[in-house]
C-alpha atoms as a PDB file:
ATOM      1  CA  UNK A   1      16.019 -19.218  -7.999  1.00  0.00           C
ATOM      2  CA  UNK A   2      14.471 -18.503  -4.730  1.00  0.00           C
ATOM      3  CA  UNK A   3      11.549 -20.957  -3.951  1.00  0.00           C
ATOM      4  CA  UNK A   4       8.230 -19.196  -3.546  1.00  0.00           C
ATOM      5  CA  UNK A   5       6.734 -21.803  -1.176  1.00  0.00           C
ATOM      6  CA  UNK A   6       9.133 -20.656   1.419  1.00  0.00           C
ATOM      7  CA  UNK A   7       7.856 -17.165   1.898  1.00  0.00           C
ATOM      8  CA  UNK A   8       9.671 -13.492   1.377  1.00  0.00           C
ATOM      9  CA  UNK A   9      12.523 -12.978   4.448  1.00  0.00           C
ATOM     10  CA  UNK A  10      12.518  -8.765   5.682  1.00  0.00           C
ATOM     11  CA  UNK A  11      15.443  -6.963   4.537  1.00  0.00           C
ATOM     12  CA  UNK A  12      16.867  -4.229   6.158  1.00  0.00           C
ATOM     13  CA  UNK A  13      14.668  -1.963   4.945  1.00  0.00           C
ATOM     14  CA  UNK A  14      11.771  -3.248   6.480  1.00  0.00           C
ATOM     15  CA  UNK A  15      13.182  -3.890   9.710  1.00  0.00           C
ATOM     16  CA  UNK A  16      14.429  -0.002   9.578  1.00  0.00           C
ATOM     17  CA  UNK A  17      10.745   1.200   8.565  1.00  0.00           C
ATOM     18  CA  UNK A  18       9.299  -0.662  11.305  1.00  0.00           C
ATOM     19  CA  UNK A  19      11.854   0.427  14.259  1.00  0.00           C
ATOM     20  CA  UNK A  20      10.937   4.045  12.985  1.00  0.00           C
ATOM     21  CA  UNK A  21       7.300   3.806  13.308  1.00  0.00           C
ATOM     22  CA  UNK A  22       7.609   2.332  16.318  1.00  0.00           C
ATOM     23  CA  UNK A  23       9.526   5.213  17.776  1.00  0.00           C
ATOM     24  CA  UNK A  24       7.100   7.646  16.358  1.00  0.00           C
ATOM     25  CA  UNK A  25       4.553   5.863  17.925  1.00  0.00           C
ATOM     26  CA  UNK A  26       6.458   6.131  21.556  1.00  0.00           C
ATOM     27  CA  UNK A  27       7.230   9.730  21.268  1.00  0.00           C
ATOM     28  CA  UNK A  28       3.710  11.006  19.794  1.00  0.00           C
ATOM     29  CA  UNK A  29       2.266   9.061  22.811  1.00  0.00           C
ATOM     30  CA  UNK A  30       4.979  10.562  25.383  1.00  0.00           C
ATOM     31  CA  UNK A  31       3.813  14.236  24.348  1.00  0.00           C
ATOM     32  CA  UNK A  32       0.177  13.308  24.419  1.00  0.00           C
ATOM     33  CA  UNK A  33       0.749  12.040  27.748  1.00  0.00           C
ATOM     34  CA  UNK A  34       2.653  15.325  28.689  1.00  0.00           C
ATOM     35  CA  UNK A  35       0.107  17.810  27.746  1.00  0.00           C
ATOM     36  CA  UNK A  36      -2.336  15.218  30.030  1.00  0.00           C
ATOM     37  CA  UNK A  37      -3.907  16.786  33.092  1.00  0.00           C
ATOM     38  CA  UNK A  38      -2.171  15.839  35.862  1.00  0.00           C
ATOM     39  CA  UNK A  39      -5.094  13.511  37.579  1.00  0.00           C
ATOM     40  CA  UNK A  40      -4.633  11.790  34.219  1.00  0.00           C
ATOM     41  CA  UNK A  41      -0.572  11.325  34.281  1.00  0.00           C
ATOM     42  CA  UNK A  42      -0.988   9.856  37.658  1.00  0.00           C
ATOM     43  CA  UNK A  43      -3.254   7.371  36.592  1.00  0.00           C
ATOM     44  CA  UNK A  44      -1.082   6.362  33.771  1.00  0.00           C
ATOM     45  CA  UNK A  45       2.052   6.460  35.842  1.00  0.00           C
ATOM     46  CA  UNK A  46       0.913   5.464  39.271  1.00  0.00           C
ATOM     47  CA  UNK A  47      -1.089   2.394  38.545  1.00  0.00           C
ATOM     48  CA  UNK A  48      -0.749  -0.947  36.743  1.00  0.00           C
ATOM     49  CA  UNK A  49      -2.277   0.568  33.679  1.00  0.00           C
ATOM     50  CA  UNK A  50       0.880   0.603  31.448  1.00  0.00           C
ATOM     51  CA  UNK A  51       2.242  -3.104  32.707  1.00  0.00           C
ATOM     52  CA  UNK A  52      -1.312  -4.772  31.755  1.00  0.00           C
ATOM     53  CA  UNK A  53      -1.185  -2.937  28.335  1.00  0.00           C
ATOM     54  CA  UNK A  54       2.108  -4.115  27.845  1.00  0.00           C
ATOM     55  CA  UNK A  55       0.717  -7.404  28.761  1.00  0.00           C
ATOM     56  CA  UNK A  56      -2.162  -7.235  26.161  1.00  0.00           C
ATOM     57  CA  UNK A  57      -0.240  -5.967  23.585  1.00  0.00           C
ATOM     58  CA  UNK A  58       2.154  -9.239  24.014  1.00  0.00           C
ATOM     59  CA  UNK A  59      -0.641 -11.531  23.490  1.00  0.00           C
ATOM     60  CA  UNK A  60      -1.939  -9.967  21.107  1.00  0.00           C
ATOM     61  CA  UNK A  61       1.804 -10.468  19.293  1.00  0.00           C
ATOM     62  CA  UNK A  62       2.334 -13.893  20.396  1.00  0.00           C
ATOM     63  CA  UNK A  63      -1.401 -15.173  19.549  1.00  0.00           C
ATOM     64  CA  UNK A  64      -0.789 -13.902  16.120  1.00  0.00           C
ATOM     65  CA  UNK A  65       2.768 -15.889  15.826  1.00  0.00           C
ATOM     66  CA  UNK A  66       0.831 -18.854  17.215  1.00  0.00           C
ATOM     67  CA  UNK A  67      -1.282 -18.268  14.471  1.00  0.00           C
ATOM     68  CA  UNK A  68       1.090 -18.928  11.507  1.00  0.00           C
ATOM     69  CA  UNK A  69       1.513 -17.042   8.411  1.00  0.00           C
ATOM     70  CA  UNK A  70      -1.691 -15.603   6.540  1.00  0.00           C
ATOM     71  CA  UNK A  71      -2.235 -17.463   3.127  1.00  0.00           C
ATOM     72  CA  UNK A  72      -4.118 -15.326   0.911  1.00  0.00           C
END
Protein backbone atom coordinates (compact mmCIF):
# COMPACT_ATOMS: atom_id res chain seq x y z
CA UNK A 1 0.00 0.00 0.00
CA UNK A 2 1.33 3.20 -1.26
CA UNK A 3 2.16 5.66 1.64
CA UNK A 4 0.14 8.85 1.47
CA UNK A 5 2.75 11.02 3.24
CA UNK A 6 4.90 10.68 0.22
CA UNK A 7 2.73 12.50 -2.24
CA UNK A 8 0.96 11.26 -5.76
CA UNK A 9 3.99 10.74 -8.66
CA UNK A 10 2.45 12.04 -12.56
CA UNK A 11 1.74 9.28 -14.78
CA UNK A 12 1.89 9.43 -18.26
CA UNK A 13 -1.15 10.87 -18.65
CA UNK A 14 -0.44 13.90 -17.01
CA UNK A 15 2.80 14.47 -18.42
CA UNK A 16 0.96 13.95 -22.03
CA UNK A 17 -1.90 16.56 -21.01
CA UNK A 18 0.57 19.00 -20.02
CA UNK A 19 3.07 18.73 -23.20
CA UNK A 20 -0.29 19.29 -25.20
CA UNK A 21 -1.34 22.40 -23.59
CA UNK A 22 1.79 23.62 -23.77
CA UNK A 23 1.93 23.30 -27.51
CA UNK A 24 -1.43 24.83 -27.85
CA UNK A 25 -0.28 27.53 -25.98
CA UNK A 26 2.92 28.05 -28.50
CA UNK A 27 0.95 27.78 -31.61
CA UNK A 28 -2.23 30.01 -30.53
CA UNK A 29 0.50 32.60 -29.59
CA UNK A 30 2.54 32.05 -33.01
CA UNK A 31 -0.77 32.95 -35.05
CA UNK A 32 -1.61 35.82 -32.78
CA UNK A 33 1.74 37.03 -33.37
CA UNK A 34 1.27 36.49 -37.21
CA UNK A 35 -1.83 38.40 -37.74
CA UNK A 36 0.34 41.29 -35.55
CA UNK A 37 1.02 44.52 -37.40
CA UNK A 38 4.24 44.52 -38.52
CA UNK A 39 5.67 47.52 -36.11
CA UNK A 40 4.42 45.01 -33.53
CA UNK A 41 6.32 41.67 -34.92
CA UNK A 42 9.43 43.69 -34.95
CA UNK A 43 9.21 44.58 -31.54
CA UNK A 44 8.61 41.08 -30.50
CA UNK A 45 11.27 39.70 -32.76
CA UNK A 46 13.86 42.41 -32.89
CA UNK A 47 14.32 43.18 -29.26
CA UNK A 48 15.08 41.41 -25.97
CA UNK A 49 11.41 41.16 -25.28
CA UNK A 50 11.02 37.34 -25.74
CA UNK A 51 14.59 36.40 -23.85
CA UNK A 52 13.47 38.52 -20.60
CA UNK A 53 10.01 36.76 -20.73
CA UNK A 54 11.62 33.63 -20.98
CA UNK A 55 13.63 34.80 -18.12
CA UNK A 56 10.54 35.71 -15.95
CA UNK A 57 8.71 32.89 -16.73
CA UNK A 58 11.84 30.70 -15.30
CA UNK A 59 11.68 32.35 -12.04
CA UNK A 60 8.56 32.30 -11.77
CA UNK A 61 9.01 28.16 -12.21
CA UNK A 62 11.98 27.85 -10.14
CA UNK A 63 10.65 30.23 -7.16
CA UNK A 64 7.69 28.00 -7.04
CA UNK A 65 10.02 24.64 -6.83
CA UNK A 66 11.96 26.57 -4.19
CA UNK A 67 8.82 26.84 -2.63
CA UNK A 68 8.00 23.15 -1.89
CA UNK A 69 4.86 21.34 -2.32
CA UNK A 70 1.43 23.11 -1.34
CA UNK A 71 -0.16 21.37 1.80
CA UNK A 72 -3.72 21.98 1.79
Amino acid sequence: MPDPAAGRAFGWREVLLVGGAIVVIVLGLSVVTSVLPSGAQWVIFQTPLLIVLILVGTVVVLAGLLRGPRVR
